[in-house]
Protein backbone atom coordinates (compact mmCIF):
# COMPACT_ATOMS: atom_id res chain seq x y z
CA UNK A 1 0.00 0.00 0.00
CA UNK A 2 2.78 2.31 0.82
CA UNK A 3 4.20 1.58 -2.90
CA UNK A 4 0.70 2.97 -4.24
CA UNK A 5 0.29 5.78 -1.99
CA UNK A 6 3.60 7.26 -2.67
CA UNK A 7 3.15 7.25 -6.22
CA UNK A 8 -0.36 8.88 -6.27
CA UNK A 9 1.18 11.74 -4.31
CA UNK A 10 3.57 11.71 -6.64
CA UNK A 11 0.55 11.69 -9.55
CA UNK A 12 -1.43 14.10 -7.86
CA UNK A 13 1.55 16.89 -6.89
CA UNK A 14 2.37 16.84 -10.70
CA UNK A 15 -1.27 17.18 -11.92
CA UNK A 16 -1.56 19.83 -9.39
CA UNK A 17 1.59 21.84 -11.09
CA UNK A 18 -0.19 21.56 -14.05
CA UNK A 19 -3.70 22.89 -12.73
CA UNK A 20 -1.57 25.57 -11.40
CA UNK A 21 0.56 26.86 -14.18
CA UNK A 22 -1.71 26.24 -17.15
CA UNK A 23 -4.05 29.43 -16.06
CA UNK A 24 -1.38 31.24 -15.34
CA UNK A 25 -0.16 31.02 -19.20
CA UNK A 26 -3.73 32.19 -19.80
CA UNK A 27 -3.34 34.91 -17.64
CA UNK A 28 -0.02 35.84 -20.29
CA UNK A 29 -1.83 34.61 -23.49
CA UNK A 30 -5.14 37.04 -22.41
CA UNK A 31 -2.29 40.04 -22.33
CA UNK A 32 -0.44 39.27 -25.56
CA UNK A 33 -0.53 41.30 -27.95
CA UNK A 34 2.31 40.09 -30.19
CA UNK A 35 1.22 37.44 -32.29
CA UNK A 36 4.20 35.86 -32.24
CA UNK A 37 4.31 35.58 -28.45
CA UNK A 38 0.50 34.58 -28.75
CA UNK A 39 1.52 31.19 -30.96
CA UNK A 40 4.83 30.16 -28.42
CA UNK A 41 2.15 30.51 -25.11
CA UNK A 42 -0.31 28.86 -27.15
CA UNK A 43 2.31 25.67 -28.09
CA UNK A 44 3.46 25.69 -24.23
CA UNK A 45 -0.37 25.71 -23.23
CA UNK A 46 -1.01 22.86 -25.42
CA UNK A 47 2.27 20.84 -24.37
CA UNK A 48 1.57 21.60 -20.22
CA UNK A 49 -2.01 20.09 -21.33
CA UNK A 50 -0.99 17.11 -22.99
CA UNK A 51 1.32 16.16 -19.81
CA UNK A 52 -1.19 16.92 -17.75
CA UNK A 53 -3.65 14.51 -19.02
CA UNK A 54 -1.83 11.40 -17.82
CA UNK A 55 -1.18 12.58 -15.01
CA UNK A 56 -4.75 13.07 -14.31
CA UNK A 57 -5.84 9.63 -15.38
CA UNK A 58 -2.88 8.09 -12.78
CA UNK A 59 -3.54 10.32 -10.16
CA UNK A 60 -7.06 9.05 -10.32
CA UNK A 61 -6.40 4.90 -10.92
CA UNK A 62 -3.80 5.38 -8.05
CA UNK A 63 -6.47 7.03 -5.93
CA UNK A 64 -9.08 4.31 -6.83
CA UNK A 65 -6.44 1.72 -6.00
CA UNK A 66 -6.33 2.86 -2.33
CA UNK A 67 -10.09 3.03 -1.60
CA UNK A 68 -11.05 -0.08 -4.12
CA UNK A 69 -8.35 -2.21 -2.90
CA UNK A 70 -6.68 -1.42 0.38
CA UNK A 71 -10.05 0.38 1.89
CA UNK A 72 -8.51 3.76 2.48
CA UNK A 73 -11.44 5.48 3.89
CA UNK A 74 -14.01 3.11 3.56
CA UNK A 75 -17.50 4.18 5.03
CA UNK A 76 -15.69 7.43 6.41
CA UNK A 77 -17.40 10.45 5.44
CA UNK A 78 -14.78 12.31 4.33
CA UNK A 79 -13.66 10.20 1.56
CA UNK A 80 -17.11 11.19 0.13
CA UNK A 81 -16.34 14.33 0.40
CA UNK A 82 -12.84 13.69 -1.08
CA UNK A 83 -14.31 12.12 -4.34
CA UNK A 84 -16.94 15.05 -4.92
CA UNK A 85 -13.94 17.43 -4.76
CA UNK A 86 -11.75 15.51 -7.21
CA UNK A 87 -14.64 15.11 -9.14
CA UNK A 88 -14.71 19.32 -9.41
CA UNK A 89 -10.77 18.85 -10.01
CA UNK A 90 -11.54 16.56 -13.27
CA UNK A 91 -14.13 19.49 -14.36
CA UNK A 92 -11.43 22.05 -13.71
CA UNK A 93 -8.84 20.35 -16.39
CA UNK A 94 -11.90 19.75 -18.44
CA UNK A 95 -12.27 23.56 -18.40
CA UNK A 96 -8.90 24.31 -18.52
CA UNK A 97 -8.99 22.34 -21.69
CA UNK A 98 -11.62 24.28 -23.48
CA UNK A 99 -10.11 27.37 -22.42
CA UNK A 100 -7.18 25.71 -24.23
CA UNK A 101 -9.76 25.10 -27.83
CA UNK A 102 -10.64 29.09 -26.92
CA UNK A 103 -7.21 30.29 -27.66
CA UNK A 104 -6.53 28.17 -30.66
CA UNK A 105 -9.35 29.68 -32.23
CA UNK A 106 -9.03 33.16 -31.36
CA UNK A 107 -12.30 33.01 -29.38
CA UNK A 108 -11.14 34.05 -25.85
CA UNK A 109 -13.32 36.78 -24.71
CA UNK A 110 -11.96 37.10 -20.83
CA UNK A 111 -9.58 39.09 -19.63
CA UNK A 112 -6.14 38.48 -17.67
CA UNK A 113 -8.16 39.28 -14.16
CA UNK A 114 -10.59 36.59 -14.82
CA UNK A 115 -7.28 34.30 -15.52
CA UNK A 116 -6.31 35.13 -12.40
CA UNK A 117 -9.34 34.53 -10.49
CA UNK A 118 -9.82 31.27 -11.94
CA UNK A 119 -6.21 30.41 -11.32
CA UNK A 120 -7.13 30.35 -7.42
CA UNK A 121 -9.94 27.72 -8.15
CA UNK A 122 -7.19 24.90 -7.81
CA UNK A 123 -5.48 26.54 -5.00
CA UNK A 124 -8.82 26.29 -3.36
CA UNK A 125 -10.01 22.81 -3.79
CA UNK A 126 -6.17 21.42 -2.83
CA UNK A 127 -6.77 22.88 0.47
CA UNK A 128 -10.28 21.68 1.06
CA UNK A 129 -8.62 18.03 0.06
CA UNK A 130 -5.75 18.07 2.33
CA UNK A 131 -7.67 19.32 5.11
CA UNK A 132 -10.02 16.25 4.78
CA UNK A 133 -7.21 13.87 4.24
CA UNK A 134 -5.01 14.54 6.82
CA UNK A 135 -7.41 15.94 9.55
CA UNK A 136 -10.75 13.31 8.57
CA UNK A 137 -13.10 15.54 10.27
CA UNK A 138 -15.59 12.74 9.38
């Protein structure tokens, strides 16, 4: 178990730099007004995106691995609670991915503050995870 649980930390701290930089090269690409600039944030969006995406899928097999199999958490509430926030984690990449299709096409309509903003969506949802992981309040 300790095998699987040190690699979904692993999993999950990488996703997590991922979920963390990606806005933030929106926040750049919703400034840039070179186009030139425009197409290298836009190939380093779509590169941070593609690395992300496995990294996603093992955070979430390694995850399943320790409740399915070992019983981490098992009729604890704050598993529950756990898998309804990493559920709102998988919607965030999804986002971050259309946001992604956005740029590409020249359709981003938001500004750099709204990048921002939604950069601290992550930020957010890490905490509310860790709290209920290492302090099980239920």
């Amino acid at each position: 178990m300790l095998w699987t649980k040190t690699f979904h930390i692993l999993f999950v701290t990488s996703w997590f730099a991922g979920l963390f930089y990606l806005p933030r090269i929106y926040v750049n690409l919703a400034q840039s007004q070179n186009a030139d600039t425009t197409m290298v944030l836009q190939g380093m969006a779509h590169r941070l995106y593609r690395f992300m995406f496995p990294l996603a899928i093992l955070s979430l097999v390694s995850g399943l691995a320790l409740f399915l199999y070992y019983g981490v958490g098992v009729g604890r509430g704050w598993i529950h609670a756990k898998l309804v926030l990493v559920a709102a984690l998988v919607l965030y990449h999804w986002w971050c991915g259309r946001i992604l299709q956005q740029f590409k096409n020249n359709r981003n309509t938001r500004s750099h503050t709204y990048y921002r903003w939604f950069n601290e969506i992550p930020v957010l949802l890490l905490l509310l995870v860790l709290i209920l992981v290492v302090l099980k309040p239920f």
